[in-house]
C-alpha atoms as a PDB file:
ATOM      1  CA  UNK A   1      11.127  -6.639 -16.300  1.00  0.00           C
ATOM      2  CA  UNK A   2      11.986  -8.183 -19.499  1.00  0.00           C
ATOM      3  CA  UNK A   3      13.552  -5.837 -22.056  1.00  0.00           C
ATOM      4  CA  UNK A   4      14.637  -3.424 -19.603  1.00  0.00           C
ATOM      5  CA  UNK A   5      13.955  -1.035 -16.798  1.00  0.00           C
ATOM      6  CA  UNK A   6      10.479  -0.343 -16.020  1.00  0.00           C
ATOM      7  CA  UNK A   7      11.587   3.350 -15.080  1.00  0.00           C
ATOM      8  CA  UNK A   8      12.461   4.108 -18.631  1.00  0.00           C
ATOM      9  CA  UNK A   9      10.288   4.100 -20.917  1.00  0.00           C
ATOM     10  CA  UNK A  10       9.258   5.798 -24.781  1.00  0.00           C
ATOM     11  CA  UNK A  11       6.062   5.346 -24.450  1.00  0.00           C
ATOM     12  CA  UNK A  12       4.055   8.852 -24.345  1.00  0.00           C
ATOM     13  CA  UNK A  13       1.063   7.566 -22.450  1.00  0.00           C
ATOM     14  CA  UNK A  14       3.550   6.762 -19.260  1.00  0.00           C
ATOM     15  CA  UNK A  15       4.988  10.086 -19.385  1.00  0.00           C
ATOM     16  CA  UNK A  16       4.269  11.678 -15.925  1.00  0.00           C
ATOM     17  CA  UNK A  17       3.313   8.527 -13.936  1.00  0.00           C
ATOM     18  CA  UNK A  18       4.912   7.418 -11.020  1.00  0.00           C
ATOM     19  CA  UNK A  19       7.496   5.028 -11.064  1.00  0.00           C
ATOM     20  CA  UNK A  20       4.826   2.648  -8.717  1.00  0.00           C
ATOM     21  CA  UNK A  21       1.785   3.180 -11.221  1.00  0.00           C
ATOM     22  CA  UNK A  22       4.034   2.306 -14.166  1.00  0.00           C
ATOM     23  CA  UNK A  23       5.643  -0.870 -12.646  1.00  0.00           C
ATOM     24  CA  UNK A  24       1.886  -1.785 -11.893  1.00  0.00           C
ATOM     25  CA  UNK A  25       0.568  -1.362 -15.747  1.00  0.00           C
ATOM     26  CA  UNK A  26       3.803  -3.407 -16.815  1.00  0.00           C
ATOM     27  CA  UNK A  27       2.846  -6.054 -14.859  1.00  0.00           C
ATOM     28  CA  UNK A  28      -1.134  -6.064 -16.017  1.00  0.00           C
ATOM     29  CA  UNK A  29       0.630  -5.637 -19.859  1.00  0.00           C
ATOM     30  CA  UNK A  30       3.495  -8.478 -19.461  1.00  0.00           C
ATOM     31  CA  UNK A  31       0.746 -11.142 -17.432  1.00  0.00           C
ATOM     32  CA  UNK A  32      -0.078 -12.951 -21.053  1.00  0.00           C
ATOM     33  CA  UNK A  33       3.792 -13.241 -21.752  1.00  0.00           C
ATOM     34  CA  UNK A  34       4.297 -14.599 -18.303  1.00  0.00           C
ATOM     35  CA  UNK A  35       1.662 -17.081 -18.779  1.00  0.00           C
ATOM     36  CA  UNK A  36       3.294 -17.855 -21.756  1.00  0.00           C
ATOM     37  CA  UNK A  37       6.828 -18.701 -20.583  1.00  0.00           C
ATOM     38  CA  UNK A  38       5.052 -20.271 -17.549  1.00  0.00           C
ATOM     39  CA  UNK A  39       3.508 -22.697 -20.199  1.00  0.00           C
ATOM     40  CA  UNK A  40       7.360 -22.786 -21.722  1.00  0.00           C
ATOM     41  CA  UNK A  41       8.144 -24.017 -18.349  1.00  0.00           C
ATOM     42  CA  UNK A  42       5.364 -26.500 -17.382  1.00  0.00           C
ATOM     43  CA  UNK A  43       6.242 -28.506 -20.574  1.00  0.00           C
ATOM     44  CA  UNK A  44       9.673 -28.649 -19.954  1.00  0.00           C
ATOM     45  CA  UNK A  45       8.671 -30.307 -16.388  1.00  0.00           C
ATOM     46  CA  UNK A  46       6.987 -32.479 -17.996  1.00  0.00           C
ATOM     47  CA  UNK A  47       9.600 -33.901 -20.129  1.00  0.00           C
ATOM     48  CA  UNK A  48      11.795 -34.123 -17.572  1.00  0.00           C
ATOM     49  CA  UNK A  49       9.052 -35.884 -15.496  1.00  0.00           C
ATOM     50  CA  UNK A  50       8.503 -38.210 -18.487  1.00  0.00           C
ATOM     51  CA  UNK A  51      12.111 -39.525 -18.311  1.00  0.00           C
ATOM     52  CA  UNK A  52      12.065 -39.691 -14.682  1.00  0.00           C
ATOM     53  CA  UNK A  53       9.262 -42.490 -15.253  1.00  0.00           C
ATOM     54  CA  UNK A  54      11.045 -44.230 -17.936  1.00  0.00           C
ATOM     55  CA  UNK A  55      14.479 -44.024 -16.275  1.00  0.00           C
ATOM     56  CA  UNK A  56      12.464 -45.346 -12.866  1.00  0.00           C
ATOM     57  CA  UNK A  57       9.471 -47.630 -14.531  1.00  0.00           C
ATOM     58  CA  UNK A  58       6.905 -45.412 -12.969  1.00  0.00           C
ATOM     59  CA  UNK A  59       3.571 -44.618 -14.793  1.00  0.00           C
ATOM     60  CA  UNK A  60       4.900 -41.721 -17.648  1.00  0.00           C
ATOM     61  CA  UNK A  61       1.415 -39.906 -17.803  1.00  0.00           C
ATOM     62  CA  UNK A  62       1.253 -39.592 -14.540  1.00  0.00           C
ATOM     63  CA  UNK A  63       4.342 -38.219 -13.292  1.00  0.00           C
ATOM     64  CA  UNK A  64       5.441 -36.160 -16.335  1.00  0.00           C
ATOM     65  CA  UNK A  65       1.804 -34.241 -15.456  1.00  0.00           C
ATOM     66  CA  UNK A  66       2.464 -33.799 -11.781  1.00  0.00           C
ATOM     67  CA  UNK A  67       6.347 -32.435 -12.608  1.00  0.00           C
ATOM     68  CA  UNK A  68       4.670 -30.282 -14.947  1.00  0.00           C
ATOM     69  CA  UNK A  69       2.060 -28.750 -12.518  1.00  0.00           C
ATOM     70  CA  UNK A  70       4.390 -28.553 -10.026  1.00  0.00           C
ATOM     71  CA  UNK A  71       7.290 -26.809 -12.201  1.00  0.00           C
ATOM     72  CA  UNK A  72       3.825 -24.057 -13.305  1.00  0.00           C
ATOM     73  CA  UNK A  73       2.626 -23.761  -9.499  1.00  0.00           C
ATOM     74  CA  UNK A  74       6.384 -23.228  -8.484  1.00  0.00           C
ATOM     75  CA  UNK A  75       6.559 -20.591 -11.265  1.00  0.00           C
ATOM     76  CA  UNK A  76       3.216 -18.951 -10.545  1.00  0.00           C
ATOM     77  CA  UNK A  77       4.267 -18.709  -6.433  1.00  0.00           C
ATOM     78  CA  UNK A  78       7.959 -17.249  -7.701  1.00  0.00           C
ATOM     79  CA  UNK A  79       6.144 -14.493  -9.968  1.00  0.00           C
ATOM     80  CA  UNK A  80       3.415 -13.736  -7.596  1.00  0.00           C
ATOM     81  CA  UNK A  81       6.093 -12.973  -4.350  1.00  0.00           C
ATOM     82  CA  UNK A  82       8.144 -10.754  -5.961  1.00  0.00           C
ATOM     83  CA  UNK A  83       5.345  -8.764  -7.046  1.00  0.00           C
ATOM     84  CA  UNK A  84       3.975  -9.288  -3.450  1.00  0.00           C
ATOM     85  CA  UNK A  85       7.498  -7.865  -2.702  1.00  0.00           C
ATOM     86  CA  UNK A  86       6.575  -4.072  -3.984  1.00  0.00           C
ATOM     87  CA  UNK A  87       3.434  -3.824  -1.963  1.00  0.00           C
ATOM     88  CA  UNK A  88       4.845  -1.708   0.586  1.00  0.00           C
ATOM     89  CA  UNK A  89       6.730   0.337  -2.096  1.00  0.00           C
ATOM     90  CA  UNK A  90       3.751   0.670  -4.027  1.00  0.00           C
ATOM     91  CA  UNK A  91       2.103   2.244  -1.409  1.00  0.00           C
ATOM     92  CA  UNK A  92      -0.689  -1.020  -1.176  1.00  0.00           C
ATOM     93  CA  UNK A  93       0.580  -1.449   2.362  1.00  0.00           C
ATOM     94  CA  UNK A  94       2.090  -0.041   5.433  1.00  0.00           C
ATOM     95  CA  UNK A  95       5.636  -0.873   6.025  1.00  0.00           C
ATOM     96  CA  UNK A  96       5.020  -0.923   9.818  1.00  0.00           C
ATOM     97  CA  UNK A  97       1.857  -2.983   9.946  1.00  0.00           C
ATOM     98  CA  UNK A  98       3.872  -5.806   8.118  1.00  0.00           C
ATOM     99  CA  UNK A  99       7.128  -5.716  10.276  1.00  0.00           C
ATOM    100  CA  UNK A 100       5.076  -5.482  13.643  1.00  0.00           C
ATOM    101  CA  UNK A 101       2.723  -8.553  12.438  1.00  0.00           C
ATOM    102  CA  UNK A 102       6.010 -10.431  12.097  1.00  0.00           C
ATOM    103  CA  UNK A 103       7.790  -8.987  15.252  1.00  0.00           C
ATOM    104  CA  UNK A 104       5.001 -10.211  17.705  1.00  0.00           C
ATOM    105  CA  UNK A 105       3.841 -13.149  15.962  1.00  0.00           C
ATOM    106  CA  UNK A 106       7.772 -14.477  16.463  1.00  0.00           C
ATOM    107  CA  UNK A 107       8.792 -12.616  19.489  1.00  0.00           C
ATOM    108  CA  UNK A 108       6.493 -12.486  21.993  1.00  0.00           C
ATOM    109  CA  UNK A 109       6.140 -16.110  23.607  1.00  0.00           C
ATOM    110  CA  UNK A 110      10.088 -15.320  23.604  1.00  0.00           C
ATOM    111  CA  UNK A 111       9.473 -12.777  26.297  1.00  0.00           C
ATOM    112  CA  UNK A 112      10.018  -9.486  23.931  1.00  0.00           C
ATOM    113  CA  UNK A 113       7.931  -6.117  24.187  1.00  0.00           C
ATOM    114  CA  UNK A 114       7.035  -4.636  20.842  1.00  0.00           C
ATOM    115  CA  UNK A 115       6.223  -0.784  21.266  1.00  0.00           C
ATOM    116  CA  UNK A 116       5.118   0.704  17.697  1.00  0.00           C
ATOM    117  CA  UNK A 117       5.020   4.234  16.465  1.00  0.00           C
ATOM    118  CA  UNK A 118       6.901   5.659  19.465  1.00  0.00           C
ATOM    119  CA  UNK A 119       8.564   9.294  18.830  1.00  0.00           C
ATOM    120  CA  UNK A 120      11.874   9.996  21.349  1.00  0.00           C
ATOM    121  CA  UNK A 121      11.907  13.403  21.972  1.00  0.00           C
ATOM    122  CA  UNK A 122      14.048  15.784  20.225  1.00  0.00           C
ATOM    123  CA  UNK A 123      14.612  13.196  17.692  1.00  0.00           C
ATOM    124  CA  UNK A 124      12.454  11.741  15.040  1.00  0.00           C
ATOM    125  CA  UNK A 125      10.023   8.485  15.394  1.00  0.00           C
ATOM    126  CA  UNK A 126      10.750   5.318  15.386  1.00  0.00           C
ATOM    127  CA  UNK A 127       8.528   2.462  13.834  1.00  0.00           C
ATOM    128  CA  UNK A 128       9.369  -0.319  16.774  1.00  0.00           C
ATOM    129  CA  UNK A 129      10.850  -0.536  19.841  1.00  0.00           C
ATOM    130  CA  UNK A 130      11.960  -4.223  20.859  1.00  0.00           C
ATOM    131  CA  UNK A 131      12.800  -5.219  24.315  1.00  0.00           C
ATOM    132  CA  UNK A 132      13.585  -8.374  25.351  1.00  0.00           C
ATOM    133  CA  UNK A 133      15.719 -10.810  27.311  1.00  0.00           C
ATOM    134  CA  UNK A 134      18.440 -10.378  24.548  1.00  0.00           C
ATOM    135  CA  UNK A 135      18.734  -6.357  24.521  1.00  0.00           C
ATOM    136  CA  UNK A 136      16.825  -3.647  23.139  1.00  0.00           C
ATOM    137  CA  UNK A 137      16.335  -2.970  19.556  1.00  0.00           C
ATOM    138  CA  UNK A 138      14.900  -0.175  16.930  1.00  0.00           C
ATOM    139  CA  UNK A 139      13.097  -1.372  14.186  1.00  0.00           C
ATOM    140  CA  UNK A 140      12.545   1.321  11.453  1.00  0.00           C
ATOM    141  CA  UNK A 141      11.066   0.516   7.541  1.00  0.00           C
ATOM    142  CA  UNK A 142      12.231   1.280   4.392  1.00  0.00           C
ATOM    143  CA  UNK A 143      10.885   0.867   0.899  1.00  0.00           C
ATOM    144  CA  UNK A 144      12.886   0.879  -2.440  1.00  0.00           C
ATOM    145  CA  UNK A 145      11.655   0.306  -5.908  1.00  0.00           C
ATOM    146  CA  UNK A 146      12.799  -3.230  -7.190  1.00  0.00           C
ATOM    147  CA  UNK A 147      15.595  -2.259  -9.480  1.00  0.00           C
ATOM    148  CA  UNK A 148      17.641  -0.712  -6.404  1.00  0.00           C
ATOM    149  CA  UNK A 149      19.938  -2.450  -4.975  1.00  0.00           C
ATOM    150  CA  UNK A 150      21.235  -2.558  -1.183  1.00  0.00           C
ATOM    151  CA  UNK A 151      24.217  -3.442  -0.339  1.00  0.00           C
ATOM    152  CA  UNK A 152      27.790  -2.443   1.324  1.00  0.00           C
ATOM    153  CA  UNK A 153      31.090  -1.231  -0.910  1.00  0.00           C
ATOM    154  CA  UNK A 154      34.500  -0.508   1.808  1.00  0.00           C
ATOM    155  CA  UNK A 155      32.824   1.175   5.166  1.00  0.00           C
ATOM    156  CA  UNK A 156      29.627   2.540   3.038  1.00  0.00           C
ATOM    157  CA  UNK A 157      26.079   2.144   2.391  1.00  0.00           C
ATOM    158  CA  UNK A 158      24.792   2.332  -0.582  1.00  0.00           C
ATOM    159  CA  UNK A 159      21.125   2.699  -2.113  1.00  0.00           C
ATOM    160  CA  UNK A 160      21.616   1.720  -6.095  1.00  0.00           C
ATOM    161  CA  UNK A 161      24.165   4.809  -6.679  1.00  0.00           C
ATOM    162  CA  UNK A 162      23.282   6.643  -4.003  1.00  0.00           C
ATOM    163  CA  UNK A 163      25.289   6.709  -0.337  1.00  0.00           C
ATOM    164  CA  UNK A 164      22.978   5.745   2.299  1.00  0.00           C
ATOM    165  CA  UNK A 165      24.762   7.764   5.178  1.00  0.00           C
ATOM    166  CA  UNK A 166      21.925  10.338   5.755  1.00  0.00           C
ATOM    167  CA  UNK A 167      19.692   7.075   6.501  1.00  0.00           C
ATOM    168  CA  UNK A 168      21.993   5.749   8.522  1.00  0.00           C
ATOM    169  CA  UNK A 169      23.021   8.384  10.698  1.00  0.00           C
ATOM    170  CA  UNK A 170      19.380   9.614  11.458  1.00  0.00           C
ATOM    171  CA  UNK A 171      18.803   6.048  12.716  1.00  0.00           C
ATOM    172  CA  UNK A 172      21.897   5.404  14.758  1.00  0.00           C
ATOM    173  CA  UNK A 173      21.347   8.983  16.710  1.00  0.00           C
ATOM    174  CA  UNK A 174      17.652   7.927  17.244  1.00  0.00           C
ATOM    175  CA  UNK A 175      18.996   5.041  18.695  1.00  0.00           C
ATOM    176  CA  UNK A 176      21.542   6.555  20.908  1.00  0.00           C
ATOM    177  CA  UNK A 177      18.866   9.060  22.127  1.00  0.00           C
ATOM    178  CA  UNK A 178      16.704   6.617  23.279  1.00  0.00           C
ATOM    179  CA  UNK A 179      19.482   4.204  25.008  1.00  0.00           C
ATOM    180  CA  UNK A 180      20.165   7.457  26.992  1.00  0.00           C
ATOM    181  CA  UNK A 181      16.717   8.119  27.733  1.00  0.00           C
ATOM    182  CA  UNK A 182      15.467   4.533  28.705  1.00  0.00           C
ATOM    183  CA  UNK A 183      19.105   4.234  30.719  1.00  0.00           C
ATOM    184  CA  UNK A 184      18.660   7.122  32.701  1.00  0.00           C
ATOM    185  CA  UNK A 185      14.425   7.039  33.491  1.00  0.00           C
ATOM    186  CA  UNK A 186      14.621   2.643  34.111  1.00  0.00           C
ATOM    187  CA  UNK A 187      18.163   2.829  36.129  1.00  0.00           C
ATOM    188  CA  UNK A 188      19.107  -0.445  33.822  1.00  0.00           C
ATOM    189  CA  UNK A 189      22.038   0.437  31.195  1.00  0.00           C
ATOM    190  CA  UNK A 190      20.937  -0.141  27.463  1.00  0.00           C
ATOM    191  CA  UNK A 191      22.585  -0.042  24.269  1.00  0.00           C
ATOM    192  CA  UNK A 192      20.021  -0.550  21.365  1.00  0.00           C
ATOM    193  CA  UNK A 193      20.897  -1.486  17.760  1.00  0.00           C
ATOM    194  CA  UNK A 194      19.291  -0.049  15.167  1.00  0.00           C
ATOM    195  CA  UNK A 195      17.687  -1.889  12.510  1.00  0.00           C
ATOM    196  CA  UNK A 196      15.843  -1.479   9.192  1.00  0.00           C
ATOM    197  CA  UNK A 197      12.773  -3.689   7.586  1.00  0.00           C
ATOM    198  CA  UNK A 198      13.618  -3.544   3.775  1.00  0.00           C
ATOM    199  CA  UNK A 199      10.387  -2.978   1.541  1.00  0.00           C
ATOM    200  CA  UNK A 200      11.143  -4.012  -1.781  1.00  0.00           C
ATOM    201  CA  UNK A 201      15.182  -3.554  -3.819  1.00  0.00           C
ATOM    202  CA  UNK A 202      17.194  -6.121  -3.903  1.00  0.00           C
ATOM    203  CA  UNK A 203      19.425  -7.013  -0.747  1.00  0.00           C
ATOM    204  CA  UNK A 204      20.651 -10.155   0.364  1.00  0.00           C
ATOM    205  CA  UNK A 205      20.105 -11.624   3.104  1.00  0.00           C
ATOM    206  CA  UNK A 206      21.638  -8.683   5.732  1.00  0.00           C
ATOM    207  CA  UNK A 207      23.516  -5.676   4.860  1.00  0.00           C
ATOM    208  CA  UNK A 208      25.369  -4.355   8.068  1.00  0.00           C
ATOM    209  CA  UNK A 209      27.587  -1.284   7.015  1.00  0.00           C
ATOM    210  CA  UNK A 210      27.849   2.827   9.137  1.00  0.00           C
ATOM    211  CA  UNK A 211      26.381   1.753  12.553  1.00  0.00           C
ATOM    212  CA  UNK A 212      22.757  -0.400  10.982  1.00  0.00           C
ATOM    213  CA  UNK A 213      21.622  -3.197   9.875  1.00  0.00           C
ATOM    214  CA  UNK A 214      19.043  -4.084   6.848  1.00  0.00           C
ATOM    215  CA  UNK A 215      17.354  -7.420   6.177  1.00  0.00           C
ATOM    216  CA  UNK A 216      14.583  -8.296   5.003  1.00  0.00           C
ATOM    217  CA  UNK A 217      11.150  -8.476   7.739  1.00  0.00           C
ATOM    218  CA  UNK A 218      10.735 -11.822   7.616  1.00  0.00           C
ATOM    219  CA  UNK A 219      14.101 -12.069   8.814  1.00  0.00           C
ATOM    220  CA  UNK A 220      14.124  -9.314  11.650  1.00  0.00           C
ATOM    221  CA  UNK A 221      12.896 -11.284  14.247  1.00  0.00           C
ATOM    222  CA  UNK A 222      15.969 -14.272  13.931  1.00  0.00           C
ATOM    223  CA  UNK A 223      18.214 -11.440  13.773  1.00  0.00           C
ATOM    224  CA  UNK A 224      16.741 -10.608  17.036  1.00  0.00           C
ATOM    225  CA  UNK A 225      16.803 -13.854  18.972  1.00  0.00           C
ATOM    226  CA  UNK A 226      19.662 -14.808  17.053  1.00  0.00           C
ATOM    227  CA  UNK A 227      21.859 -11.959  18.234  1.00  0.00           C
ATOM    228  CA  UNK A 228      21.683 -11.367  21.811  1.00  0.00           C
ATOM    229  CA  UNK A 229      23.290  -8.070  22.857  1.00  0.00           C
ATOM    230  CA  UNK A 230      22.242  -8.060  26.674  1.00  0.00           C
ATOM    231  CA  UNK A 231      21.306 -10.472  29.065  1.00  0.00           C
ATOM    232  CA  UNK A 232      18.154  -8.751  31.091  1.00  0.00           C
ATOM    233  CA  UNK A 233      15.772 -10.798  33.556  1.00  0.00           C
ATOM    234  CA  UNK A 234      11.761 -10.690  33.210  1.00  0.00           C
ATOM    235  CA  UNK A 235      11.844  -7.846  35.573  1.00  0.00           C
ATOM    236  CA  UNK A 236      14.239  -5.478  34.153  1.00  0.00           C
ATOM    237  CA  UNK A 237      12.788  -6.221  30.330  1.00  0.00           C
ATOM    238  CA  UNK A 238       8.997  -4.973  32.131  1.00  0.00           C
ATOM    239  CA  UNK A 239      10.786  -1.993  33.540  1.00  0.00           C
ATOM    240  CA  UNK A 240      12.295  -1.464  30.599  1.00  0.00           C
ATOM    241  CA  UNK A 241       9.080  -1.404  28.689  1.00  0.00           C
ATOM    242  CA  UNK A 242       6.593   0.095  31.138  1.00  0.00           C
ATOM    243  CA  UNK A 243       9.813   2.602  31.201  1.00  0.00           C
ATOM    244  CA  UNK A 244       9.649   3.228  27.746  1.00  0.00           C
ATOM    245  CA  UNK A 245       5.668   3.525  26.989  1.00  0.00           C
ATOM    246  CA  UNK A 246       5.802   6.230  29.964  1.00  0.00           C
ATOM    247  CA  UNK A 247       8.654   8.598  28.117  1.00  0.00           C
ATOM    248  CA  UNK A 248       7.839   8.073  24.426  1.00  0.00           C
ATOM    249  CA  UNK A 249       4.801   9.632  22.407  1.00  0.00           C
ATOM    250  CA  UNK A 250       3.069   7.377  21.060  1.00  0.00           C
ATOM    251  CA  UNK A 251       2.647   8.868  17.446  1.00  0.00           C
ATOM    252  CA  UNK A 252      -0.959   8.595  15.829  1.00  0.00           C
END
């Protein structure tokens, strides 16, 4: 936010608030200096639009308003998505409902199974399980706050300053747990990478780094189809599935 972090602040009214109800009054506070520099911005389009017309003999009026509407709208769609962005970190959505939206809505007419809320036993629970003609992945979800950023220094992951082994560790033995279960109940050898849905922070596109992968959840599902790790027919990807709804708990 402009003039610093969100998360620090001197203002005594904000003492004791979450770091998700704070970002949330910033935003209501800063929306008349937003619309503001939006209006900053819309004129600017305009001008430019203006000499477009001149340097083209096109009507001025005309298409120094549309650039100008168009550089606001493009402004107002910016602002309004990486607010959007925090939803799951502010705790406005579920993490899980988002990702598996996206999974089946891209993956299914593929010929992938999406289990959700499955718990292996003896390890924790997973979010998704996909299985499909390309392999068999985990799909866990993770929020951050939007000033954290995700990425990979050397061999390590990081979390802003923080290492991000713990996270990936849990996820990878998850993983490895469930390739050994699903291998040994369905007869058909797995491996199964481990992914993780990133909520909010700042990342770019993928961050691969200690055994898992981050991306975004819009981009999960072309990592999937994109990055083929088996080759399994229609009937070994039903096994597979039918396999894995028998063993797995299906958390409520």
């Amino acid at each position: 936010m402009p003039g610093g972090s969100i998360y620090v602040t001197p203002v005594d009214q904000v003492h004791g608030l979450s770091p998700q109800v704070m970002y949330e009054q910033f935003w209501v506070k800063e929306a008349g200096e937003r619309r503001k520099m939006r209006a900053v911005k819309a004129v600017g389009g305009l001008a430019v639009g203006v000499a477009l017309a001149y340097r083209f003999g096109l009507s001025m009026p005309v298409v120094g308003l549309l650039c100008g509407l168009l550089v606001a709208a493009g402004d107002a769609l910016w602002t309004w998505r990486q607010y959007d962005a925090t939803a799951v970190w502010r705790g406005r959505r579920r993490g899980a409902t988002v990702t598996g939206k996206l999974l089946r809505r891209r993956l299914r007419r593929a010929g992938y199974q999406i289990l959700d809320g499955r718990s292996v036993p003896g390890k924790a629970s997973i979010d998704h399980l996909v299985i499909g003609p390309g392999g068999v992945w985990v799909v866990d979800n993770e929020s951050w706050d939007p000033d954290t950023e995700i990425a990979r220094y050397g061999d390590r992951l990081f979390f802003g300053e923080k290492y991000g082994t713990k996270t990936a560790k849990a996820l990878v033995e998850v993983s490895e747990a469930l390739a050994e279960v699903l291998s040994r109940e369905s007869g058909v050898p797995v491996t199964i990478e481990p992914l993780i849905a990133v909520h909010g922070g700042q990342i770019r596109r993928s961050v691969t780094a200690e055994g898992i992968t981050l991306l975004k959840p819009r981009l999960v599902a072309r990592w999937i189809r994109g990055g083929a790790r088996a080759d399994l027919d229609e009937t070994q990807v039903e096994l597979l599935a039918r396999t894995a709804a028998r063993v797995l708990r299906r958390m409520s």
